[in-house]
Protein backbone atom coordinates (compact mmCIF):
# COMPACT_ATOMS: atom_id res chain seq x y z
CA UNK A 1 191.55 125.09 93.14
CA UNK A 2 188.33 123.98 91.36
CA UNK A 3 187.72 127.76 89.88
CA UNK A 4 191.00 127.46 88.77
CA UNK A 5 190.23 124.21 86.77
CA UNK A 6 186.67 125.67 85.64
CA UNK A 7 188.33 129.14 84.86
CA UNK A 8 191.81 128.69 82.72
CA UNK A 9 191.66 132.14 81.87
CA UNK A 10 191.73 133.46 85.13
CA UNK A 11 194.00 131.23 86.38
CA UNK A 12 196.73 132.40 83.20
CA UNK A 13 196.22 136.16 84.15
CA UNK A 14 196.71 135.30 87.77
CA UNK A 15 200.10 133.28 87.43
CA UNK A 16 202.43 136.33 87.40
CA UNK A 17 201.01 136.62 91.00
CA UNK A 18 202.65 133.28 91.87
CA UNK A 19 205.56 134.45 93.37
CA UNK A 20 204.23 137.25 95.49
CA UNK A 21 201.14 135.33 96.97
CA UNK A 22 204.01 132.59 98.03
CA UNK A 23 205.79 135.29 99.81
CA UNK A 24 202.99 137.01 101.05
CA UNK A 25 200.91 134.07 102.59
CA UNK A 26 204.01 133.40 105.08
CA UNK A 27 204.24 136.81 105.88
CA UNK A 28 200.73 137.42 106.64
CA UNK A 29 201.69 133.95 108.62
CA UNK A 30 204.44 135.26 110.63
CA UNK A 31 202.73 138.60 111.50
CA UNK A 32 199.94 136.38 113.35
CA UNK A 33 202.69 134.45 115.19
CA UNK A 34 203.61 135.11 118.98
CA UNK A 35 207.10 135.76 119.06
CA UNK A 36 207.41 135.90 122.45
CA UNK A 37 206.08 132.30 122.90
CA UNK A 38 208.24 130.87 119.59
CA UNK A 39 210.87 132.61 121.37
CA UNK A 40 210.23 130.57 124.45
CA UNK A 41 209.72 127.06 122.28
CA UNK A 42 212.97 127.67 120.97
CA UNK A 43 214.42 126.84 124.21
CA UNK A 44 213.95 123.38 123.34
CA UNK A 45 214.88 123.07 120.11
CA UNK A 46 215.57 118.91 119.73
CA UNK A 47 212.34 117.67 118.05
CA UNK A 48 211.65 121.00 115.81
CA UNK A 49 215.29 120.23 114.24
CA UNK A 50 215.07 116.56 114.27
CA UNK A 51 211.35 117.03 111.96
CA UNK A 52 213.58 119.71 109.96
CA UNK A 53 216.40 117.08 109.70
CA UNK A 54 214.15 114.18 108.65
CA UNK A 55 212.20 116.73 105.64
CA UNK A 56 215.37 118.29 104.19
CA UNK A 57 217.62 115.57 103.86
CA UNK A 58 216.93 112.17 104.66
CA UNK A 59 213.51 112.26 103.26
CA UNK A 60 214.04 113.48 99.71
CA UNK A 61 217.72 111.03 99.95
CA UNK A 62 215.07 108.05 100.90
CA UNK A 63 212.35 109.55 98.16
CA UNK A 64 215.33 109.34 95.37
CA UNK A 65 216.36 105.85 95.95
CA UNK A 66 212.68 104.53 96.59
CA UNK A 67 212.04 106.30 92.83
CA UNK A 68 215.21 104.93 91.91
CA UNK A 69 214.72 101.30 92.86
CA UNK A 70 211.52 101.08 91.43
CA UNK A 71 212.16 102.16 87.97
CA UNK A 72 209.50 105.39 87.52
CA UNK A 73 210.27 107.70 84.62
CA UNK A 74 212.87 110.66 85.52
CA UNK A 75 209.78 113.36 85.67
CA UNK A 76 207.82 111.88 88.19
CA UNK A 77 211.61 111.12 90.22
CA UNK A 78 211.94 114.81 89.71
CA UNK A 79 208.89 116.08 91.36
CA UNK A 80 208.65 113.59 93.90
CA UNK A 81 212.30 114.49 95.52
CA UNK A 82 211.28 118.36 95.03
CA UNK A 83 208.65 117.79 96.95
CA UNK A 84 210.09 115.47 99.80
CA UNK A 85 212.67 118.20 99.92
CA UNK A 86 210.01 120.94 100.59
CA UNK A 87 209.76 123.12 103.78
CA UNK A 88 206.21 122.24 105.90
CA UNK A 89 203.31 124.77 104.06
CA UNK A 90 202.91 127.71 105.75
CA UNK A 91 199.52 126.99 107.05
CA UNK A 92 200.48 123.51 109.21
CA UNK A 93 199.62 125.77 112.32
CA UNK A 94 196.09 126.10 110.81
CA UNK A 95 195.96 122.17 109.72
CA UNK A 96 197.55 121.57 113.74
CA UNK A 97 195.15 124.23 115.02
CA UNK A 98 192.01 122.67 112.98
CA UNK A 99 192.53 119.30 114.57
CA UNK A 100 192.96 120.37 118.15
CA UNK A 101 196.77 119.87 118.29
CA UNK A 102 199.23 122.12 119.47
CA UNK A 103 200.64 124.67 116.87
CA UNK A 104 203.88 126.04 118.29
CA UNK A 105 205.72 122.53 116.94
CA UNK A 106 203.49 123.51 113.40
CA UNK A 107 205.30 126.48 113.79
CA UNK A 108 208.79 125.77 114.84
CA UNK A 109 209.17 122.90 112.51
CA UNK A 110 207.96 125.18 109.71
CA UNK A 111 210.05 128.06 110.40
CA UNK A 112 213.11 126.04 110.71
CA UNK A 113 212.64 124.25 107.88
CA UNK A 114 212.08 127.12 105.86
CA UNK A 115 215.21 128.98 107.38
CA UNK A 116 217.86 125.79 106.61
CA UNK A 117 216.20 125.24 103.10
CA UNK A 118 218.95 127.36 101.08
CA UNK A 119 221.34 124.97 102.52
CA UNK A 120 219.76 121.95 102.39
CA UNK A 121 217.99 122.43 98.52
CA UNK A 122 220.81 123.66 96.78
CA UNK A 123 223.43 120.68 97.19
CA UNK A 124 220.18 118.45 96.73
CA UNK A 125 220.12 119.72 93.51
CA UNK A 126 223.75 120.12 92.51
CA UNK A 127 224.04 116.28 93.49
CA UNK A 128 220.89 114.32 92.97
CA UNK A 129 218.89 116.09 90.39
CA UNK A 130 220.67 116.82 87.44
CA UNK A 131 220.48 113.30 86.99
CA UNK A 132 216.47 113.69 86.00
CA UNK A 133 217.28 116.24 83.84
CA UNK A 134 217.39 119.09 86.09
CA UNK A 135 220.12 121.57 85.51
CA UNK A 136 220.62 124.96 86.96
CA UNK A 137 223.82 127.41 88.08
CA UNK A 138 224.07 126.84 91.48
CA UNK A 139 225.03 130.08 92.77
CA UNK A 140 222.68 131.74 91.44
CA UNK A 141 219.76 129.19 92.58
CA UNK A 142 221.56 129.56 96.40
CA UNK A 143 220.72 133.42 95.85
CA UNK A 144 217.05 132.66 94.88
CA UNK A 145 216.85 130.17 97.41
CA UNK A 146 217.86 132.66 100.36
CA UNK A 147 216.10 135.48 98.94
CA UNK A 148 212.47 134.02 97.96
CA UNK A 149 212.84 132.60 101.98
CA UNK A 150 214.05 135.32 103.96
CA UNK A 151 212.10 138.15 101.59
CA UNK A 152 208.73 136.70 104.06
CA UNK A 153 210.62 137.11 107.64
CA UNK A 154 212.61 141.07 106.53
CA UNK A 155 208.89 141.96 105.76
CA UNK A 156 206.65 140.27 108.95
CA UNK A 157 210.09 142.10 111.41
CA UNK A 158 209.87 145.18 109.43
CA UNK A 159 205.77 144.95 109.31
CA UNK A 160 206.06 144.12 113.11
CA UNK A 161 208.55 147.10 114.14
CA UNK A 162 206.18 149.94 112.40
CA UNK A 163 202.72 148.87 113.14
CA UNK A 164 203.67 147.16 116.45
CA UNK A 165 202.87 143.81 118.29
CA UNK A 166 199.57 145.30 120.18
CA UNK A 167 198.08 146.05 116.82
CA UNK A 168 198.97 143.12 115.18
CA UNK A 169 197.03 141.41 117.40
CA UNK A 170 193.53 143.36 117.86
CA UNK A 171 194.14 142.84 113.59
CA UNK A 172 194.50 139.53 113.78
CA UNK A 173 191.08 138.35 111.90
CA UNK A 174 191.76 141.10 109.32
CA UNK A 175 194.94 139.05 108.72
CA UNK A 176 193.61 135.89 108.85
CA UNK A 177 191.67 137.04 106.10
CA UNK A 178 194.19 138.65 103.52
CA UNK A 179 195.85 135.22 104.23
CA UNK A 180 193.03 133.60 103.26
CA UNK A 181 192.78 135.56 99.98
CA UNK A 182 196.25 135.28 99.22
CA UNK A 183 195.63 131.59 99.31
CA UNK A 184 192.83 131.58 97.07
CA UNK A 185 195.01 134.02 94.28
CA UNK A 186 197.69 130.54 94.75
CA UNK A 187 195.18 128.22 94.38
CA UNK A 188 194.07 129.51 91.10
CA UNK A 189 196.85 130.55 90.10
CA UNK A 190 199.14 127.35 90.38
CA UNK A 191 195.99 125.02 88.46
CA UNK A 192 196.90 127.41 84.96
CA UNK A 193 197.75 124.54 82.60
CA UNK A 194 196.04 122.11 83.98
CA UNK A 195 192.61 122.54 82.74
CA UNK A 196 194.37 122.07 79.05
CA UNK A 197 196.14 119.08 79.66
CA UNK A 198 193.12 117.50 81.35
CA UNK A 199 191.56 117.82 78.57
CA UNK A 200 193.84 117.03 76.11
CA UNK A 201 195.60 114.28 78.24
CA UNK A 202 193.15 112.90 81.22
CA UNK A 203 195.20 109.80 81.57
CA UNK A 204 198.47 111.84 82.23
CA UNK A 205 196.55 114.26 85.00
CA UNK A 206 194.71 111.28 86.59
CA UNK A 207 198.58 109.74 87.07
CA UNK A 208 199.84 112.87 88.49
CA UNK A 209 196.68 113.25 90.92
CA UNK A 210 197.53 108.89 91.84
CA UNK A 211 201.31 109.77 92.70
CA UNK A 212 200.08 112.89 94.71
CA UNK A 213 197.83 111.38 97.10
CA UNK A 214 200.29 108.02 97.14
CA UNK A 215 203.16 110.84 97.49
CA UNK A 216 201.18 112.83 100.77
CA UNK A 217 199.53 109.90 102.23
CA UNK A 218 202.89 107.82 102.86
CA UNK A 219 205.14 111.12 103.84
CA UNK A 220 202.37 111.66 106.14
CA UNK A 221 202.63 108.08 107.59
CA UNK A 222 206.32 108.21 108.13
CA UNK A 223 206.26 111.75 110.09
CA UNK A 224 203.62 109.77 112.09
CA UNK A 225 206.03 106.69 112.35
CA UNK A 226 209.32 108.50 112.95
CA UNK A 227 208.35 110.65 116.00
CA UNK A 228 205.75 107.97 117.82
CA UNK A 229 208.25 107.96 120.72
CA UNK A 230 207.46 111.75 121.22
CA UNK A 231 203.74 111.28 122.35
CA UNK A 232 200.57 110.81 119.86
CA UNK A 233 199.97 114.71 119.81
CA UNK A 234 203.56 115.21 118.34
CA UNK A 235 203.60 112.29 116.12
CA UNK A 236 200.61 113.44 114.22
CA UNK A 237 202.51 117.51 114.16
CA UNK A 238 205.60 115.69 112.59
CA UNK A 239 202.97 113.77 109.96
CA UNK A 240 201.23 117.25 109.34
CA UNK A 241 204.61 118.73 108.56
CA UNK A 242 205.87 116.02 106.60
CA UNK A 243 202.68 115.77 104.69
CA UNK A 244 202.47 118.85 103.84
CA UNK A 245 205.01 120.84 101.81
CA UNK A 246 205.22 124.22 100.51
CA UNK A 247 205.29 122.62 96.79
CA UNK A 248 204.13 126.51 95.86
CA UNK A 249 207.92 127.59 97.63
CA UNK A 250 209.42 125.20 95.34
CA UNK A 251 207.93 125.94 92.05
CA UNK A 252 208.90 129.64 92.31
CA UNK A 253 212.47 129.01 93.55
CA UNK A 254 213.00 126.34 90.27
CA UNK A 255 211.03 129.12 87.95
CA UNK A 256 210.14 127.02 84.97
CA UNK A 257 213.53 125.07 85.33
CA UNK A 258 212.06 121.69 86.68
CA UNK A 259 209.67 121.37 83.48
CA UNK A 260 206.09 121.38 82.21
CA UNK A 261 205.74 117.98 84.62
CA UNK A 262 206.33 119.97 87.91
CA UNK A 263 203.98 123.21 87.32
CA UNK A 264 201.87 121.09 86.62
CA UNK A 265 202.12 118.35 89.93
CA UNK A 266 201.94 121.49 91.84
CA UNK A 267 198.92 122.24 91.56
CA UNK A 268 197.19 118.69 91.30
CA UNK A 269 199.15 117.96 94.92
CA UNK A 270 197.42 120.87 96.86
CA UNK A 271 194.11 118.50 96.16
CA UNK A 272 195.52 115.88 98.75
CA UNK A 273 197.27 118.11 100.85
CA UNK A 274 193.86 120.52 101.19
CA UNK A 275 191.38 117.54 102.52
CA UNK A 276 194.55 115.97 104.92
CA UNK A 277 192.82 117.31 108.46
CA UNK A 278 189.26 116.28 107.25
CA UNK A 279 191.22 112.79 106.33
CA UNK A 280 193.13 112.93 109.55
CA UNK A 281 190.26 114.29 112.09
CA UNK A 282 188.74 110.83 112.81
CA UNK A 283 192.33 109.38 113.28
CA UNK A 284 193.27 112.00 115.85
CA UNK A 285 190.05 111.57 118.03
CA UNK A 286 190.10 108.31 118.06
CA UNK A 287 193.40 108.77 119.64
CA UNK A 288 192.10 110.57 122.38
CA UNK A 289 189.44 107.98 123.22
């Protein structure tokens, strides 16, 4: 993120790799997964779909009138329901994994999320958003919608089918690592612009950065809050997922249509989302004490 910032230039001739390092960073994802086991999780199904209920519709319907009620100006409204409306990142199995919880809900909740966004996203928009100025055709945004989500899962079955589950897995740090490098071609990638508006506009970027670590620290509290009854190890899996959206999903799915102000809170929001294990580690042991 910060070579982005330091390096505009790279970061312009990198941005036409936007779209591809979205869909390729969940593949490489779902080649590492164990099917077998998600298979198995799958079998109970109640708190993966209630987390996937709670991100794609009631939090970006309680993120719009929150906005709403309070008065803030219709760009920041825009990109703060886009990205309550977001799918879970596609490394909250990592995040889970980094803090010692279980990943399979990381997983599930991500996958499902991800799955029931075309359904979810596009009458979000159609009712709630052309309101802040966002307007798009709505068939044709369904067709992006399902085809920039299920292009990652057609290539991590047909990936899976020809080199085979074995391999996968003796390969697994080799795709840990192209993950890792697609994430590093995002992170640069989604910061072009921002280096010139920082300069020419600090006060503007240092607002953006303020609503996206109010934004992530308070989705994070209510995943905690909302699924306390299911055990502390669950309740801080729900506050990874709902902390953490796939704001990179979103931006390539709107291409260009939700304005200058949401390219731009994309990238300034992976800054809070990036440090939220190191911010949640001390929580989570204490927990365990």
């Amino acid at each position: 993120m910060f070579v982005g910032i330091a390096l505009p230039d790279l970061a312009a001739l990198l941005r036409p790799l936007l779209t591809s390092a979205v869909i390729g960073t969940l593949t490489a994802a779902l080649l590492r997964l164990d099917w077998e086991r998600l298979a198995e999780a799958l079998r109970r199904p109640a708190l993966p779909a209630a987390i996937a209920l709670w991100q794609l519709v009631a939090s970006p319907l309680v993120v719009w009138l929150g906005t709403a009620l309070v008065g803030l100006p219709p760009d920041l409204q825009l990109v703060l329901v886009l990205q309550a409306a977001a799918p879970p990142i596609g490394s909250a199995a990592v995040f889970a994994m980094i803090l010692g919880l279980d990943g399979v809900l990381a997983v599930l909740g991500t996958v499902a999320a991800t799955l029931l966004l075309p359904l979810t996203l596009t009458p979000l928009v159609g009712r709630l958003l052309p309101e802040t100025g966002l307007d798009v055709d709505l068939a044709a945004f369904f067709v992006r919608v399902t085809l920039l989500v299920a292009a990652p899962f057609v290539l991590a079955w047909g990936l899976r089918r020809a080199a085979g589950a074995p391999r996968l897995a003796r390969n697994d740090d080799l795709l840990a690592g192209v993950n890792v490098l697609l994430l590093v071609v995002f992170a640069i990638a989604v910061m072009d612009g921002v280096t010139a508006r920082l300069l020419s506009d600090p006060l503007y970027i240092g607002t953006l950065l303020l609503t996206a670590c109010v934004a992530t620290a308070l989705l994070h509290l209510a995943g905690f809050a909302l699924f306390r009854r299911a055990g502390v190890a669950a309740a801080y899996g729900a506050a990874l997922l709902s902390g953490n959206r796939n704001m990179g999903l979103m931006l390539a799915i709107t291409a260009g249509t939700a304005g200058t102000a949401f390219s731009l809170y994309v990238g300034i929001a992976q800054i809070p989302m990036y440090f939220a294990p190191l911010a949640l580690t001390p929580f989570v042991r204490r927990s365990r004490l």
